[in-house]
Protein backbone atom coordinates (compact mmCIF):
# COMPACT_ATOMS: atom_id res chain seq x y z
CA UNK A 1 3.64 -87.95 -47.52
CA UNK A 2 1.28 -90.51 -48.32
CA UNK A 3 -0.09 -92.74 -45.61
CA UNK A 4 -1.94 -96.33 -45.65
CA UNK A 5 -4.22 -97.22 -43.59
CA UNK A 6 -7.39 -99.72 -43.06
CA UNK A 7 -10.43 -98.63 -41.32
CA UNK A 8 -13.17 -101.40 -40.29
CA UNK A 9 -16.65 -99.52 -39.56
CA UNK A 10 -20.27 -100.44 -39.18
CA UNK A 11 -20.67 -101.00 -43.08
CA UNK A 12 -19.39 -104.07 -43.03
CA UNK A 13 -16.71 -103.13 -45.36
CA UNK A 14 -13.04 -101.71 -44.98
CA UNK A 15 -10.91 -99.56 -46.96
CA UNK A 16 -7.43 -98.50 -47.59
CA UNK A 17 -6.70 -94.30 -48.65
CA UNK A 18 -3.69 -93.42 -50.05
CA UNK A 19 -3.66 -89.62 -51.31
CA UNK A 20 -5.79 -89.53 -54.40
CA UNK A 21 -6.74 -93.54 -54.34
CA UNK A 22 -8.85 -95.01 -52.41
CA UNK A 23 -9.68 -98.86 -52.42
CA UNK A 24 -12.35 -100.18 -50.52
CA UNK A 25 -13.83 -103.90 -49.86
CA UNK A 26 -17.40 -105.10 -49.23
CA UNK A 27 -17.71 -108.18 -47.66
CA UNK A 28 -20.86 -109.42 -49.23
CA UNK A 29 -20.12 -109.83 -53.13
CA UNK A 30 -24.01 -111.02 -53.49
CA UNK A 31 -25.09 -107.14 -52.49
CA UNK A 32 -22.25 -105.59 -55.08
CA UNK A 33 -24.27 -106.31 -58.60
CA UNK A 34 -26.63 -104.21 -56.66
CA UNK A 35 -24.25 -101.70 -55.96
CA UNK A 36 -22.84 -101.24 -59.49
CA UNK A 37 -25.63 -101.48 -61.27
CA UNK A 38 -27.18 -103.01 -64.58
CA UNK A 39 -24.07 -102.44 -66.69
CA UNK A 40 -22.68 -100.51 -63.77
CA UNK A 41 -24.69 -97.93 -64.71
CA UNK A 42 -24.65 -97.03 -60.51
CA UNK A 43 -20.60 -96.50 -61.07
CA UNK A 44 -20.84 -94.63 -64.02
CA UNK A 45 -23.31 -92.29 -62.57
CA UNK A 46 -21.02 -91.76 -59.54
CA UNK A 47 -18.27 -91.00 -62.42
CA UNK A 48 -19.97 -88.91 -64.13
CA UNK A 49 -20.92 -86.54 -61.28
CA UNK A 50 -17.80 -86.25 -59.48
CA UNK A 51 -15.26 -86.56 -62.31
CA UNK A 52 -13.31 -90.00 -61.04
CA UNK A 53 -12.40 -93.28 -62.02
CA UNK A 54 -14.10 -96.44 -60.60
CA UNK A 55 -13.09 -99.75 -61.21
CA UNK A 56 -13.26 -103.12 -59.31
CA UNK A 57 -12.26 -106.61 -58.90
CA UNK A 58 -13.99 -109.21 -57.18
CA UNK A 59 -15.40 -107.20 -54.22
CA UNK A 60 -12.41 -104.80 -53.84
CA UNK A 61 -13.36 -101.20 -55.61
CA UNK A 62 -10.81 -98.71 -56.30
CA UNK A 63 -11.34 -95.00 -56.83
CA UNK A 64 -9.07 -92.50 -58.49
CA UNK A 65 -9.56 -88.88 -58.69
CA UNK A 66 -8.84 -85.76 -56.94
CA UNK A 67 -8.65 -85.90 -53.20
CA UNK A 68 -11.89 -84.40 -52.07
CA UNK A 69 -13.62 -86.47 -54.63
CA UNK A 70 -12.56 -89.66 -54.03
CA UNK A 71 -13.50 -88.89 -50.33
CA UNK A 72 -17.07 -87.79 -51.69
CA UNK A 73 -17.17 -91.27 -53.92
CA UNK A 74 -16.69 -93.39 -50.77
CA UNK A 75 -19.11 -91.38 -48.82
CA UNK A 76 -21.16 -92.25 -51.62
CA UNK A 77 -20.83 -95.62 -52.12
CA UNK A 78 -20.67 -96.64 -48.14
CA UNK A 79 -24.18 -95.32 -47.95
CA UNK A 80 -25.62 -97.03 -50.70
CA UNK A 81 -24.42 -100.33 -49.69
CA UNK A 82 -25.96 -99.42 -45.88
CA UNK A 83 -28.95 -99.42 -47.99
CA UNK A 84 -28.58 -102.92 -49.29
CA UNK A 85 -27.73 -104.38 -46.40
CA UNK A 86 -30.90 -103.02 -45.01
CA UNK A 87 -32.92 -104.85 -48.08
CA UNK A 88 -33.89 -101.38 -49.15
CA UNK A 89 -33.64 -100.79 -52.96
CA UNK A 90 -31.15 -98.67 -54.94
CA UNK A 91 -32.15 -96.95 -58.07
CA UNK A 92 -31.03 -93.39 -59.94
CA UNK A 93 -33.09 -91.16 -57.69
CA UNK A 94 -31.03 -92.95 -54.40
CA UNK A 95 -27.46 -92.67 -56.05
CA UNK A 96 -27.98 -89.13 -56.89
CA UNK A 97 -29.22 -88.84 -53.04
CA UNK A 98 -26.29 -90.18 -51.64
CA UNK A 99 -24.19 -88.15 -53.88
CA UNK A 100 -25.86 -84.86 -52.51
CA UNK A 101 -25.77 -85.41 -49.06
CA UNK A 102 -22.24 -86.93 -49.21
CA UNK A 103 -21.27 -83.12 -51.17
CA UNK A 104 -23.41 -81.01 -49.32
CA UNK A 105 -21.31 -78.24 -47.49
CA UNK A 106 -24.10 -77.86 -44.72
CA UNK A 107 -23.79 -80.86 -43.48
CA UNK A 108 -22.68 -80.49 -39.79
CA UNK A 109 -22.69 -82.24 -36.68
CA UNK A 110 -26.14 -82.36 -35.97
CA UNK A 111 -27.24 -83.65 -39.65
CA UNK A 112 -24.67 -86.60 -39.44
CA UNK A 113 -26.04 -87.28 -36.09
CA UNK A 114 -29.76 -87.71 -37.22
CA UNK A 115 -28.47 -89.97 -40.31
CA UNK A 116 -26.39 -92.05 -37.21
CA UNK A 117 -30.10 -92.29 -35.62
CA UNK A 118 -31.34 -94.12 -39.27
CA UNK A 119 -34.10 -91.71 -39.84
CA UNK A 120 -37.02 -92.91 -41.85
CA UNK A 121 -40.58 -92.63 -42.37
CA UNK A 122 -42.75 -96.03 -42.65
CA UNK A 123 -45.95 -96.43 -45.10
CA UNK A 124 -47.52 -99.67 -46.27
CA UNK A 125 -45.67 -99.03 -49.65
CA UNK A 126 -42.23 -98.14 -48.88
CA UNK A 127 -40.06 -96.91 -46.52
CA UNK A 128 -38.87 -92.99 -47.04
CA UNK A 129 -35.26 -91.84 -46.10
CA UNK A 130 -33.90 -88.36 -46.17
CA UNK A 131 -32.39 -87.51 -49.79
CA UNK A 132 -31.35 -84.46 -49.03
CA UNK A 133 -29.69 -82.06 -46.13
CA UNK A 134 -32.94 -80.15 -45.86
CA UNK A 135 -34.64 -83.36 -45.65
CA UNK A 136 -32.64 -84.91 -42.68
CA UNK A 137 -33.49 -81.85 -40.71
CA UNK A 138 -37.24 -81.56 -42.01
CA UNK A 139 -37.82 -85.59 -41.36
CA UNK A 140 -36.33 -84.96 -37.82
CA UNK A 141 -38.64 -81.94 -37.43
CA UNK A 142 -41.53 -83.83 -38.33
CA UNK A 143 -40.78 -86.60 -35.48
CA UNK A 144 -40.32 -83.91 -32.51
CA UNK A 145 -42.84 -81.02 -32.95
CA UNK A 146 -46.39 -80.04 -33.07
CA UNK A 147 -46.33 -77.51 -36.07
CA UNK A 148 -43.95 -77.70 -37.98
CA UNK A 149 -43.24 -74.89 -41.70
CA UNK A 150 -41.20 -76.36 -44.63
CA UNK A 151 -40.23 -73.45 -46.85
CA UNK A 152 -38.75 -74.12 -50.38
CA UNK A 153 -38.98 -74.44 -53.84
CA UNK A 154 -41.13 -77.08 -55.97
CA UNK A 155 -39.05 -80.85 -56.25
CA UNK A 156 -37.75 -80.74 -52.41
CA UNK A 157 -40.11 -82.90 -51.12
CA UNK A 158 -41.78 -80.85 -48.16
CA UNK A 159 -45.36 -81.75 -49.25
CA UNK A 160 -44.35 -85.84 -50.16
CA UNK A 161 -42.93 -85.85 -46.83
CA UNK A 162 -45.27 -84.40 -45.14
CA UNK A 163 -48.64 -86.72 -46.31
CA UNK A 164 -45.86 -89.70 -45.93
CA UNK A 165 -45.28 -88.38 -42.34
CA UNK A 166 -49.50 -88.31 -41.92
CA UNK A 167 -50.14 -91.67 -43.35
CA UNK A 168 -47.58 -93.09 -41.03
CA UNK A 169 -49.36 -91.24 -38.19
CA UNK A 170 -52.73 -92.69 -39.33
CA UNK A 171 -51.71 -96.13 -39.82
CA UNK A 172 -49.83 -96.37 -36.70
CA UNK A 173 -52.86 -95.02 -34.70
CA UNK A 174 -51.01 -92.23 -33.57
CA UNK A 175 -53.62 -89.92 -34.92
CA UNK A 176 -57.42 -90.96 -36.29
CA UNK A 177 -57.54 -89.20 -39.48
CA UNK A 178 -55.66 -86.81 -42.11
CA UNK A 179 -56.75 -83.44 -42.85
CA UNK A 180 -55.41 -82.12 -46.57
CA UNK A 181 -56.28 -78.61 -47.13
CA UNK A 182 -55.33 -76.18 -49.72
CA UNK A 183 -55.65 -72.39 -50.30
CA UNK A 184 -58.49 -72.38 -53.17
CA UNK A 185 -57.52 -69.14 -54.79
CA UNK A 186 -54.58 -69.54 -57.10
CA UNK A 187 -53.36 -67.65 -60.23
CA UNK A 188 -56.61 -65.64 -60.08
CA UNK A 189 -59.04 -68.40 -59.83
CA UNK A 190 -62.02 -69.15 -57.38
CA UNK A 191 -63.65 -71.90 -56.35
CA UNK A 192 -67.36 -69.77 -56.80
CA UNK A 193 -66.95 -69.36 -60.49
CA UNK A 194 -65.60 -73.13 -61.30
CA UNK A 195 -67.78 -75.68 -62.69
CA UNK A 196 -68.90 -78.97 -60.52
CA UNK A 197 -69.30 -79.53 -56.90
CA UNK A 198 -67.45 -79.00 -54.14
CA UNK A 199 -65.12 -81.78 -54.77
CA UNK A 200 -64.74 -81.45 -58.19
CA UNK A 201 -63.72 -78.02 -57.73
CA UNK A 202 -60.98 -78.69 -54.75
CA UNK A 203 -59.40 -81.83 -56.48
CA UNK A 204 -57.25 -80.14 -59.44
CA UNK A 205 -55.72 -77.85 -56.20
CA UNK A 206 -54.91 -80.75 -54.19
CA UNK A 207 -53.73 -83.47 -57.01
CA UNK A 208 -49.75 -83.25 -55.64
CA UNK A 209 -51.31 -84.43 -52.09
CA UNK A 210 -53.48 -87.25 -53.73
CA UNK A 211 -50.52 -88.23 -55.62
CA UNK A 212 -48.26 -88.16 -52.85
CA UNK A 213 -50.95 -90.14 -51.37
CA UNK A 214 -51.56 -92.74 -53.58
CA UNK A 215 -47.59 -93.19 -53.55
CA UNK A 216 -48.06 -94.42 -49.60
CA UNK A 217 -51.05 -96.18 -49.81
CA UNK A 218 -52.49 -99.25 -52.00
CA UNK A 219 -55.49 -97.41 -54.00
CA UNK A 220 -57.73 -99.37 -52.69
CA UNK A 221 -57.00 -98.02 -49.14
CA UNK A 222 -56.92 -94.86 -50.13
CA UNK A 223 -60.04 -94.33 -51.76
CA UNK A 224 -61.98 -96.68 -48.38
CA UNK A 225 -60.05 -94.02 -46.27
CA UNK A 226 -61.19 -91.11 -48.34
CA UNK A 227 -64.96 -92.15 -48.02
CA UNK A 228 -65.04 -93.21 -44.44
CA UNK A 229 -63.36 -89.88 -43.10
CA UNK A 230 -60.35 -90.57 -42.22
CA UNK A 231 -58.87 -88.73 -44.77
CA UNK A 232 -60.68 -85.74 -45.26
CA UNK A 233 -59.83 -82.90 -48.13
CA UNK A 234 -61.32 -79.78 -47.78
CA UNK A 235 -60.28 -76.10 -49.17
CA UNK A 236 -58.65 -73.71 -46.66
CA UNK A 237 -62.13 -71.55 -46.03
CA UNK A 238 -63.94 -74.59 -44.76
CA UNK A 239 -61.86 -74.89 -42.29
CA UNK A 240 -63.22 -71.65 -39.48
CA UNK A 241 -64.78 -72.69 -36.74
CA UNK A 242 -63.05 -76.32 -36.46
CA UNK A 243 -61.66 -77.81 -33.74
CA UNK A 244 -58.84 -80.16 -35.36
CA UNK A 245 -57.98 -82.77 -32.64
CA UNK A 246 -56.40 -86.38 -33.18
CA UNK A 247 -55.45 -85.51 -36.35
CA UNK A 248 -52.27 -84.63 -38.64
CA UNK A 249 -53.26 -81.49 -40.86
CA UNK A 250 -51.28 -80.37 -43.66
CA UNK A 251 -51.93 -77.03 -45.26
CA UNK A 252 -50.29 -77.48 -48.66
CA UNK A 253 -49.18 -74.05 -50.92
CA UNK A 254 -49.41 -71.99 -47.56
CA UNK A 255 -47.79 -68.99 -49.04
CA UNK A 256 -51.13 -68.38 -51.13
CA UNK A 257 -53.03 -67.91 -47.84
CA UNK A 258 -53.42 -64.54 -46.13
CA UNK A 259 -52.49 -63.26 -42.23
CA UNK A 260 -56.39 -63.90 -41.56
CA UNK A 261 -56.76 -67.02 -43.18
CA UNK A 262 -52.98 -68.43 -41.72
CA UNK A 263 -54.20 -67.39 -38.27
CA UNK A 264 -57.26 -68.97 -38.84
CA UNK A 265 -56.18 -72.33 -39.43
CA UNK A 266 -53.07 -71.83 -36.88
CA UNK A 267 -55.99 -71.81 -34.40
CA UNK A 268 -57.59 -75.00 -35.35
CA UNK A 269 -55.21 -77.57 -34.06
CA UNK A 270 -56.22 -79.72 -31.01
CA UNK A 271 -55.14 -81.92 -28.45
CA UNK A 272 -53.45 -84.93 -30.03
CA UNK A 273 -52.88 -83.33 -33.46
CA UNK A 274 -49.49 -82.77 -35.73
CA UNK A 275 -50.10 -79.71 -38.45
CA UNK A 276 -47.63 -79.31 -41.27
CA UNK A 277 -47.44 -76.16 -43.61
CA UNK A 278 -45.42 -76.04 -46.54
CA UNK A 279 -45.15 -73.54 -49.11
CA UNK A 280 -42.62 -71.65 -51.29
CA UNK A 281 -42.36 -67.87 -50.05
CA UNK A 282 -41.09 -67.12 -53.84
CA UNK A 283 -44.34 -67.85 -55.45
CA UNK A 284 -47.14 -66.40 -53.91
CA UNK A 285 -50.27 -65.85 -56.42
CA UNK A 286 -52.30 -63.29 -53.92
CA UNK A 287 -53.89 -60.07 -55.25
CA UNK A 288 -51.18 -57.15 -55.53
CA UNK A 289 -51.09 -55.47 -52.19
CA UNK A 290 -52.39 -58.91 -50.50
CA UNK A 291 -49.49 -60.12 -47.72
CA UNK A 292 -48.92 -63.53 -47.41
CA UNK A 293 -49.69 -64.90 -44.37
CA UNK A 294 -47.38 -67.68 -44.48
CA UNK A 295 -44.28 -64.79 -44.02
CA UNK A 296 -45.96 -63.60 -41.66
CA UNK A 297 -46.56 -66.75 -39.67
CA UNK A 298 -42.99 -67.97 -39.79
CA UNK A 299 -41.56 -64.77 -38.69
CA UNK A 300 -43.58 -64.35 -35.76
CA UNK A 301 -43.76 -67.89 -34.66
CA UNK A 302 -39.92 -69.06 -35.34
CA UNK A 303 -39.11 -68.63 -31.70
CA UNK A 304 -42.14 -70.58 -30.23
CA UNK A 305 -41.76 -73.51 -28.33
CA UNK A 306 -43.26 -76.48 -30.23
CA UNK A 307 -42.97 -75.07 -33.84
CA UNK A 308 -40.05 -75.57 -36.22
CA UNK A 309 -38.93 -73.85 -39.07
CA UNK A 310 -37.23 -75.78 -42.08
CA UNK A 311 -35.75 -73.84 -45.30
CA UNK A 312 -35.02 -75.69 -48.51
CA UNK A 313 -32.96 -74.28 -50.99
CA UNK A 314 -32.05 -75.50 -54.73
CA UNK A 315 -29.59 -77.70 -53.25
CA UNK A 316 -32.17 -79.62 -51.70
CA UNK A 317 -34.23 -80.16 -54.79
CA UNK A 318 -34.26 -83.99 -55.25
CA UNK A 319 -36.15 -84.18 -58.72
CA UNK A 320 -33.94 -84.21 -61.85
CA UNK A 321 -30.67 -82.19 -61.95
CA UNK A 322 -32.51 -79.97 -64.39
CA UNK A 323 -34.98 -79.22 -62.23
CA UNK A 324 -32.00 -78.28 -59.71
CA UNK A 325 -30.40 -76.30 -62.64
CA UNK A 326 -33.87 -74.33 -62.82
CA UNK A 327 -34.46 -73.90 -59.64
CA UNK A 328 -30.78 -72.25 -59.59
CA UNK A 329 -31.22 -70.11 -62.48
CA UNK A 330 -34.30 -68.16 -61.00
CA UNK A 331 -32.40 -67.81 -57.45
CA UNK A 332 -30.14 -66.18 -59.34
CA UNK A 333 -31.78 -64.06 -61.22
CA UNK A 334 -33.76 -63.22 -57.95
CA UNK A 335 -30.58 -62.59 -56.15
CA UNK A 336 -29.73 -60.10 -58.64
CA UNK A 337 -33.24 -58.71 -59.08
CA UNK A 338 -32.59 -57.69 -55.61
């Protein structure tokens, strides 16, 4: 038996569900040509991924589909108009966001409760909210503890967060400067037998941290930050004998360092200071017979007070869908493989 009823929430907007149709009204009808879309394009993409119909009139939207998508839809579309109401933007990228977390099975008590907190990271050029599962617990993560590992494959947004996380530190003057350090041996290169000085030689490994940081910061600040200090780049074997205090450190491709060099840098944080690792476990491009020290770190620190642990899987991957259809294929061949 069907049943109608209205429900009147903290969106602003109210909705009636009756089986497989759901119809739902916003009250503001200036924030709905956001909503939809140029040429509803917003709609269709919502369509298109969870096989419904969408239609409206005036501000009253009606979806019909199968049961647990229509519920999906209106997950969907409730959180993108949150967004608007906030004056935060709404593009591709954001409706395929709010379609993932709205379908992820993972999602549990504690993830809805972080989103119910409105969990966001701050730069001067935009404000960052979780697009994923992974990245509600990771962003959450990177708020409460001192060292914190974000395992996963390339697209999930572990490093981006992570700078976006220390530039919101930095700017905030909640630390005085941003360490960005790299394993320099990669796919059987070394930094010895490359052309150019020191910072010619460590820029091609770190160029996803300078564009992550450029994507924070007007370019201008970036570069005045870059050459007074207080962002400092500087290969992983610089960084023995260091005392890293006041300061958010991220070690970026961690699973290309060894269990000397991860315990080295483990070491170096100080009083004050935030360190972030990511790396994905699945690609490490050490010598044959050369452990990663990443592995090894997580496993023996996973229990330690202060340090969190964050896995991302191919479900968390927030670049194209055919980067998550990639992503998929080689976990699957992988999970065969083994």
């Amino acid at each position: 038996m069907n049943t109608n009823f209205s429900i009147k929430g903290p969106f602003n907007s109210s909705e009636q569900i009756a089986g497989d149709k759901n119809v739902l009204w916003f009250s503001d009808n200036r924030l709905l040509p956001l909503l939809f879309g140029e040429h509803d394009k917003f709609i269709a993409r919502i369509e298109e991924s969870l096989k419904l119909q969408i239609s409206s009139r005036g501000n009253r939207i009606s979806i019909v589909g199968e049961k647990s998508a229509v519920a999906l839809a209106t997950k969907t579309l409730r959180t993108l108009y949150q967004r608007l109401e906030k004056n935060l933007s709404v593009d591709n990228a954001e409706v395929d966001a709010a379609i993932r977390l709205a379908s992820d099975e993972r999602s549990n008590n504690k993830t809805n409760s972080i989103l119910k907190e409105d969990i966001s990271i701050r730069t001067p050029k935009a404000i960052h909210m979780p697009r994923s599962v992974g990245q509600v617990e990771y962003m959450h993560s990177l708020y409460e503890k001192q060292m914190i590992f974000g395992l996963g494959p390339a697209g999930t947004g572990k490093t981006y967060l992570a700078v976006a996380m220390a530039v919101s530190m930095l700017i905030g003057g909640e630390v005085d400067r941003i360490i960005l350090s790299r394993p320099a041996v990669e796919a059987g290169e070394r930094l010895g037998f490359l052309p150019g000085d020191l910072r010619e030689k460590i820029d091609p490994y770190l160029a996803p941290l300078f564009d992550a940081l450029h994507d924070m910061l007007p370019a201008n600040q970036a570069m005045n930050r870059l050459g007074s200090g207080e962002i400092e780049v500087a290969p992983l074997a610089f960084m023995r004998g260091r005392t890293l205090s006041h300061s958010c450190v991220i070690l970026d491709e961690g699973q290309n360092a060894t269990k000397t060099q991860m315990k080295m840098f483990l070491t170096r944080i100080g009083e004050g200071s935030k360190m972030i690792i990511t790396g994905d476990p699945s690609q490490v491009d050490l010598p044959s017979g050369v452990a990663s020290g990443l592995n090894h770190a997580v496993h023996l620190l996973r229990d330690v007070k202060g340090v969190s642990v964050v896995r991302f899987g191919s479900e968390d991957v927030v670049r194209s869908r055919l980067v998550t259809n990639i992503v998929r294929a080689y976990e699957s061949e992988e999970r065969q493989e083994g």
